[in-house]
C-alpha atoms as a PDB file:
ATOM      1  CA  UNK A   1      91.469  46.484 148.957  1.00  0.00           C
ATOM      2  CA  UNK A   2      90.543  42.757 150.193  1.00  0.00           C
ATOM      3  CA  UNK A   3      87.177  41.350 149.819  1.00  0.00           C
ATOM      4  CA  UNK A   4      85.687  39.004 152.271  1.00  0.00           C
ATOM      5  CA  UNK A   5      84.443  35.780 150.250  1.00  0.00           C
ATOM      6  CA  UNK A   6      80.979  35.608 150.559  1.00  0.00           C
ATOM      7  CA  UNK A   7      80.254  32.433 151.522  1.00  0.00           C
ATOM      8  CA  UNK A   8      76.587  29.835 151.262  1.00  0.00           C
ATOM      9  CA  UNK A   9      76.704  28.225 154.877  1.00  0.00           C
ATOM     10  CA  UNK A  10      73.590  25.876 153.339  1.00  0.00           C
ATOM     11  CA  UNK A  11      75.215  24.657 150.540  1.00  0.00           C
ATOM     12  CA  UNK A  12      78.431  24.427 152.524  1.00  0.00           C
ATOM     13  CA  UNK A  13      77.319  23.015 155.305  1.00  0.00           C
ATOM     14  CA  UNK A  14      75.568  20.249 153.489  1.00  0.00           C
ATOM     15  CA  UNK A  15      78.565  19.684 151.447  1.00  0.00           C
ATOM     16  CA  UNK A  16      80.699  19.292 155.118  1.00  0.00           C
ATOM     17  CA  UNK A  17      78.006  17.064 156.695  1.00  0.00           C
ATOM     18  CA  UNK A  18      77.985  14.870 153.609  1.00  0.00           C
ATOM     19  CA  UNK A  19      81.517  14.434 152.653  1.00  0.00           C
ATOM     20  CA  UNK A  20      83.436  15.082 155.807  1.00  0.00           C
ATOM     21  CA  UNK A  21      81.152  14.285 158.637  1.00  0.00           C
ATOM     22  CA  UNK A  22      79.265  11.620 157.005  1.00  0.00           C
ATOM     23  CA  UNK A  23      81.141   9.876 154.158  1.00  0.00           C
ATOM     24  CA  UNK A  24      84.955   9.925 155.570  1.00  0.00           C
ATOM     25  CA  UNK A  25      84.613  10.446 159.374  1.00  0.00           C
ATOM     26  CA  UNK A  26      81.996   7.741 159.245  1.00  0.00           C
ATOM     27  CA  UNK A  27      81.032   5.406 155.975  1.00  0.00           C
ATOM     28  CA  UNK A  28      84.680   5.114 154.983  1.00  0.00           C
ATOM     29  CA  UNK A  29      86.483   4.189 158.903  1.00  0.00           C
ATOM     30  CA  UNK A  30      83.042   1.773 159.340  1.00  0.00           C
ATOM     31  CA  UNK A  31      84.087   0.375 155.462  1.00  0.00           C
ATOM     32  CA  UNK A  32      87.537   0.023 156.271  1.00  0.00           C
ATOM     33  CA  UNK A  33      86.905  -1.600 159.481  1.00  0.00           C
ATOM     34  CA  UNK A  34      84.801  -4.432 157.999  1.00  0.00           C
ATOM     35  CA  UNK A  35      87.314  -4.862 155.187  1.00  0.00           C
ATOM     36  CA  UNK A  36      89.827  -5.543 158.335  1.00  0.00           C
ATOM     37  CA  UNK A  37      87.970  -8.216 159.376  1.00  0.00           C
ATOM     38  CA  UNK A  38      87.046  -9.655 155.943  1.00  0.00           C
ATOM     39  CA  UNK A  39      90.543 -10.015 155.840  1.00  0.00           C
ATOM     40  CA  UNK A  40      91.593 -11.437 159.231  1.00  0.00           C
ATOM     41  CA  UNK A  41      92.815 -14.779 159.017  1.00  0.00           C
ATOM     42  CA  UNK A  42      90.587 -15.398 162.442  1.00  0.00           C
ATOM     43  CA  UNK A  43      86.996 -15.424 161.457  1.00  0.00           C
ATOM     44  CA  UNK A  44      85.462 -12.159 162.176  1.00  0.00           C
ATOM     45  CA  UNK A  45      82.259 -12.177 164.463  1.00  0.00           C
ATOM     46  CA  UNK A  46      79.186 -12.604 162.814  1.00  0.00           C
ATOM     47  CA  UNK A  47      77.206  -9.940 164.508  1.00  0.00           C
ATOM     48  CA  UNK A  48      79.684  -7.780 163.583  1.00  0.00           C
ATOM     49  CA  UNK A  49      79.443  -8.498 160.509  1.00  0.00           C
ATOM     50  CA  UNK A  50      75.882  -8.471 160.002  1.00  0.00           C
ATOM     51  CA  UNK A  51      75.884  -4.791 162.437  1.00  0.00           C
ATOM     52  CA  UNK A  52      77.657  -3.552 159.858  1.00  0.00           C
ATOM     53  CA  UNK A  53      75.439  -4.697 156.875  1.00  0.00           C
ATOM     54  CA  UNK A  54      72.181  -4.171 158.437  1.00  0.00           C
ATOM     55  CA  UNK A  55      73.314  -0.649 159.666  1.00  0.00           C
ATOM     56  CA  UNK A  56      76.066   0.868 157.848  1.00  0.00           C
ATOM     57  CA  UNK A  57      76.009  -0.381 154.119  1.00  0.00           C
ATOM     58  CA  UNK A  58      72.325   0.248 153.789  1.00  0.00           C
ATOM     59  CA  UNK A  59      72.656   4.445 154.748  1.00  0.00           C
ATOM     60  CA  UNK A  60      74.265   4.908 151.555  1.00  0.00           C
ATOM     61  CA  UNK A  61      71.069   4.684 149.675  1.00  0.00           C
ATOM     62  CA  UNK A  62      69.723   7.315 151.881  1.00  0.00           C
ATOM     63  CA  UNK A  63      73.137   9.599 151.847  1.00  0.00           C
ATOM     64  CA  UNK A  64      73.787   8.989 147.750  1.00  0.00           C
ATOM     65  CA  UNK A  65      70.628  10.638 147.509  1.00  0.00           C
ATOM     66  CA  UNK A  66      72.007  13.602 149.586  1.00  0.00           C
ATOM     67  CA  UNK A  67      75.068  13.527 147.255  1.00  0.00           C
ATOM     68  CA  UNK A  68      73.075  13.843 144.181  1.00  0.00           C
ATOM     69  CA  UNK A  69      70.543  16.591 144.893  1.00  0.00           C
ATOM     70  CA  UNK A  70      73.992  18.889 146.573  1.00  0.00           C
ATOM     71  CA  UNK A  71      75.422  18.388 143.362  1.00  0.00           C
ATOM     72  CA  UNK A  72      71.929  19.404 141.633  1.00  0.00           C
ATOM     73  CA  UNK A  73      72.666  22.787 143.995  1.00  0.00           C
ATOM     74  CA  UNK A  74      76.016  23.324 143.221  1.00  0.00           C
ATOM     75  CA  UNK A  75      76.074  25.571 140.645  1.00  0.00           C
ATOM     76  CA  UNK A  76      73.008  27.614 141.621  1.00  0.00           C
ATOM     77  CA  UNK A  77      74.163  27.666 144.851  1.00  0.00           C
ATOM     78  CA  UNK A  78      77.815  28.927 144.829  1.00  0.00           C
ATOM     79  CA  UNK A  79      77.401  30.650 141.943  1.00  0.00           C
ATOM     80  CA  UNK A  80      77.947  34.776 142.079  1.00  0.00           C
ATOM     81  CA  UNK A  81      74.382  35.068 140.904  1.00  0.00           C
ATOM     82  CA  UNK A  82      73.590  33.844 144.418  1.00  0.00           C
ATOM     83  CA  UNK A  83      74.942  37.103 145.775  1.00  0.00           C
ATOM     84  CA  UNK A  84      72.465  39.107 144.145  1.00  0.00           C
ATOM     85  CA  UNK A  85      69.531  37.063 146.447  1.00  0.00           C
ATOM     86  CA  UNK A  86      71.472  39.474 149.625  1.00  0.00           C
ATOM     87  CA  UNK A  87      71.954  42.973 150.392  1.00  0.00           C
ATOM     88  CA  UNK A  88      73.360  45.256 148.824  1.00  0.00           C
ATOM     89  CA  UNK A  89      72.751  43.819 145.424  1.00  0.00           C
ATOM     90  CA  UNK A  90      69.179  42.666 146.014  1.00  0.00           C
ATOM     91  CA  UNK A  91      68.352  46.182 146.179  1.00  0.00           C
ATOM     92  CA  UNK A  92      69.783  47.025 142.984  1.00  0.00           C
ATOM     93  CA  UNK A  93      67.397  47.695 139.977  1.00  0.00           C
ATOM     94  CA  UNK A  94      65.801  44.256 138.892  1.00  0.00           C
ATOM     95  CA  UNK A  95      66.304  45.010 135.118  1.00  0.00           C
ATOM     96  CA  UNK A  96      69.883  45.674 136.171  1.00  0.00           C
ATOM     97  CA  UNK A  97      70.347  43.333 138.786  1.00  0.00           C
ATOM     98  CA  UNK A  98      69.262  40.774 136.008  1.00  0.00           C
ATOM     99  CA  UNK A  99      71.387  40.913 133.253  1.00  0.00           C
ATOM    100  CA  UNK A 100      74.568  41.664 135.838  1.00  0.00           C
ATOM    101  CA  UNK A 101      73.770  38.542 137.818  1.00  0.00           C
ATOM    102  CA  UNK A 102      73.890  36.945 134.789  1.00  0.00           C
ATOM    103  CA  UNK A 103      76.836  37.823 132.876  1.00  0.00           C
ATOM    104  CA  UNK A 104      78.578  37.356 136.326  1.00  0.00           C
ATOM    105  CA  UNK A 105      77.413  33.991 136.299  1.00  0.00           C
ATOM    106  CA  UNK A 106      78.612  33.520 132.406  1.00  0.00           C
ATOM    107  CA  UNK A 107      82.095  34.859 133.509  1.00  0.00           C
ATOM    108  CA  UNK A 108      82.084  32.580 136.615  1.00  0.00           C
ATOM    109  CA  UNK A 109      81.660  29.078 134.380  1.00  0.00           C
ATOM    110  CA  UNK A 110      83.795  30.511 131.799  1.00  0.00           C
ATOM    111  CA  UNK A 111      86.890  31.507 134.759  1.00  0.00           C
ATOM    112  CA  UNK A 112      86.216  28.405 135.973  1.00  0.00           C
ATOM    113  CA  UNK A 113      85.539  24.504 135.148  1.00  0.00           C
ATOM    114  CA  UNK A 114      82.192  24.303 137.042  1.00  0.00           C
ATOM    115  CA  UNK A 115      81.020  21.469 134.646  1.00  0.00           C
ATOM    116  CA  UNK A 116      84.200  19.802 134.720  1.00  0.00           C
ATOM    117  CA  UNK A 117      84.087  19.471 138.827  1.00  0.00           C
ATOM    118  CA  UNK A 118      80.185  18.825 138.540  1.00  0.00           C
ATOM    119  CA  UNK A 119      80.635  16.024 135.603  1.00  0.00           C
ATOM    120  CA  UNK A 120      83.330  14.648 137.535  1.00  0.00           C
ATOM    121  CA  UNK A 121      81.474  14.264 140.975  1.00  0.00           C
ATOM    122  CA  UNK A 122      78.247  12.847 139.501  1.00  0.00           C
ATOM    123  CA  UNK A 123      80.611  10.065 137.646  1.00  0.00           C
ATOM    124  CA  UNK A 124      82.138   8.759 140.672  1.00  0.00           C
ATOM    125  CA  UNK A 125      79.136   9.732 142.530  1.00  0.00           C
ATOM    126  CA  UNK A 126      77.626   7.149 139.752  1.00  0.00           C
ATOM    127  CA  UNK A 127      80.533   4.563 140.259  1.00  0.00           C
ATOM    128  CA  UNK A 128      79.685   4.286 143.366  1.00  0.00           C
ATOM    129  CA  UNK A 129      76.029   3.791 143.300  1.00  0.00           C
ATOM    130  CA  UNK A 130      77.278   1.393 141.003  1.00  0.00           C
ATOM    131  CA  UNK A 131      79.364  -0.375 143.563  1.00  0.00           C
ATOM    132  CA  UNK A 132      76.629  -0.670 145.945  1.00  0.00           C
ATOM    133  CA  UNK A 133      74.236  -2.062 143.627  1.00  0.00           C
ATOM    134  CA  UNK A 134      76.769  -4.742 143.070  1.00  0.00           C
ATOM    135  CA  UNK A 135      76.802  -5.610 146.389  1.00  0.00           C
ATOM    136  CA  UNK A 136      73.290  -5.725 146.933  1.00  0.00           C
ATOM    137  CA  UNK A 137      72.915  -7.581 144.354  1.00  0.00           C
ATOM    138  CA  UNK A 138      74.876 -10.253 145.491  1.00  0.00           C
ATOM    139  CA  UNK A 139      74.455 -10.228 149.080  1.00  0.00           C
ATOM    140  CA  UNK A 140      71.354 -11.884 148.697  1.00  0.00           C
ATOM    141  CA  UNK A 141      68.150 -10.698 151.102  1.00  0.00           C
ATOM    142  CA  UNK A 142      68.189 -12.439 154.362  1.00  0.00           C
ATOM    143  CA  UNK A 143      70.372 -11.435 157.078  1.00  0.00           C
ATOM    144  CA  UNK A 144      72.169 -14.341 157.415  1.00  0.00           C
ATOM    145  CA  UNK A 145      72.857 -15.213 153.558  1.00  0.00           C
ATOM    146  CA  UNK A 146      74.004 -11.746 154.082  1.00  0.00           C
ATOM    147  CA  UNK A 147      76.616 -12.132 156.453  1.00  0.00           C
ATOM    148  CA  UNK A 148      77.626 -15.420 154.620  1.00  0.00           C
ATOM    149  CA  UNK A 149      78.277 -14.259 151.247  1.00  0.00           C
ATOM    150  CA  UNK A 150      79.923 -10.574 152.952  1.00  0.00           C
ATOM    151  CA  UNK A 151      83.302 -13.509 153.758  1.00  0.00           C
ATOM    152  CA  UNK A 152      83.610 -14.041 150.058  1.00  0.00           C
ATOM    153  CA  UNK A 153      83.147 -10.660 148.254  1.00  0.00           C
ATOM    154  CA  UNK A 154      85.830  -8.791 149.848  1.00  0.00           C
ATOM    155  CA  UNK A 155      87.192  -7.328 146.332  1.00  0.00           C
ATOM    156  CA  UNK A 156      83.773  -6.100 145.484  1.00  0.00           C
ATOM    157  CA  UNK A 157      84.159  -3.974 149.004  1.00  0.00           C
ATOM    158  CA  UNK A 158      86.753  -2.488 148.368  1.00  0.00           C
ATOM    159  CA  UNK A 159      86.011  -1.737 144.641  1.00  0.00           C
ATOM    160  CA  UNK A 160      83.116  -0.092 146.780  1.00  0.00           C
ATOM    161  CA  UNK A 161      85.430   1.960 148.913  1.00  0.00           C
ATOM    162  CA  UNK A 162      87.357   3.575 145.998  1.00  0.00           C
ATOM    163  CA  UNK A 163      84.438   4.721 144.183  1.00  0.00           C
ATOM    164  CA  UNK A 164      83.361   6.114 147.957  1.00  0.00           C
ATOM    165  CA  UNK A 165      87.117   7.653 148.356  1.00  0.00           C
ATOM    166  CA  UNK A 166      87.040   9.093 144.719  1.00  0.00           C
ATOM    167  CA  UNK A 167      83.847  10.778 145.589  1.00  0.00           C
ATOM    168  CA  UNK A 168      85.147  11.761 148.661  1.00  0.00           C
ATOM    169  CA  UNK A 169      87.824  13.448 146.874  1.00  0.00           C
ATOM    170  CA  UNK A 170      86.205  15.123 144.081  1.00  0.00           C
ATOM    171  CA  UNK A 171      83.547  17.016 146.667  1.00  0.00           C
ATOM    172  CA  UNK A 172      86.310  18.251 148.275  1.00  0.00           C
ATOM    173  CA  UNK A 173      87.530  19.637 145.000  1.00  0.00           C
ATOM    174  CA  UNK A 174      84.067  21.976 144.900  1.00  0.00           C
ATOM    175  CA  UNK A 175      84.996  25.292 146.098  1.00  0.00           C
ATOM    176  CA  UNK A 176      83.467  25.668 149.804  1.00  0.00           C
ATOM    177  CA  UNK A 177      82.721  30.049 149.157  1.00  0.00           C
ATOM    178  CA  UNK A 178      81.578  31.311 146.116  1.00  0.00           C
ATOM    179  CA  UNK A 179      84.662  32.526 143.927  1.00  0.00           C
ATOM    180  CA  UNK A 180      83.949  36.161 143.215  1.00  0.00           C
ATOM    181  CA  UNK A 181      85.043  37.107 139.673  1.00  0.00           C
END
């Protein structure tokens, strides 16, 4: 007999409008755009250059945020304990519903290396931060320094769109249904 995975749409859905819609359809083409002017041998127009650093660069404060607190969910979320929140098992004895959510759960992590995907988001989740604080850092405030300095730190942007790719990568690696055990 097959089961049908039961599946979080929340948790999954966040996880799809993070990585997929947000980070690679969007972040990472916009990144990789502005490192193909950075490297043009014509200069690249400033106002596309400061669009791009007044717009772009600055949402990944907002969306690392986002990144951290679905990785805060993860296990909670896409756990088999989460089943036991739904019908039929909700309506199972709580005493027994419990200590069987729970030693689901224990079999789960110990099936599976939920830490090791976890630990290995949050560090290139960190990286990047990382990156972008570098950046920041030494873009300087105003909006033209900005756009200056942007010509001459082309390495640090792309050091910035690895750590973005690796965590692009290593969300994908999170299981998108809750493995059933």
């Amino acid at each position: 007999m097959t089961r049908e995975p039961v599946v979080i749409e929340d948790w999954e859905s966040r996880r799809s409008r993070f990585n997929h819609d947000w980070l690679k359809n969007r972040h990472l083409n916009r990144l990789d755009g502005f490192l193909a002017l950075l490297a043009s041998p014509a200069a690249a127009p400033p106002d596309l250059l400061a669009g791009f650093l007044q717009h772009d660069l600055v949402e990944w404060e907002k969306k690392a945020g986002e990144a951290r607190d679905l990785l805060a969910r993860f296990e909670d979320e896409m756990s088999p304990r989460a089943c036991f929140s739904q019908p039929p098992l909700c309506l199972l004895p709580a005493a027994r519903r419990e200590w069987l959510a729970q030693d689901l759960h224990d079999l789960w992590r110990a099936r599976y290396p939920v830490s090791d995907w976890v630990a290995a988001a949050r560090e290139a989740l960190h990286e990047a931060e990382q990156a972008y604080h570098v950046l920041e850092n030494l873009l300087g405030p105003h909006a033209g320094e900005r756009v200056k300095q942007a010509r001459t730190l082309r390495a640090e942007f792309v050091a910035f769109a690895a750590a973005c790719r690796r965590l692009g990568d290593c969300v994908a690696r999170l299981p998108h249904e809750i493995l059933i055990v």
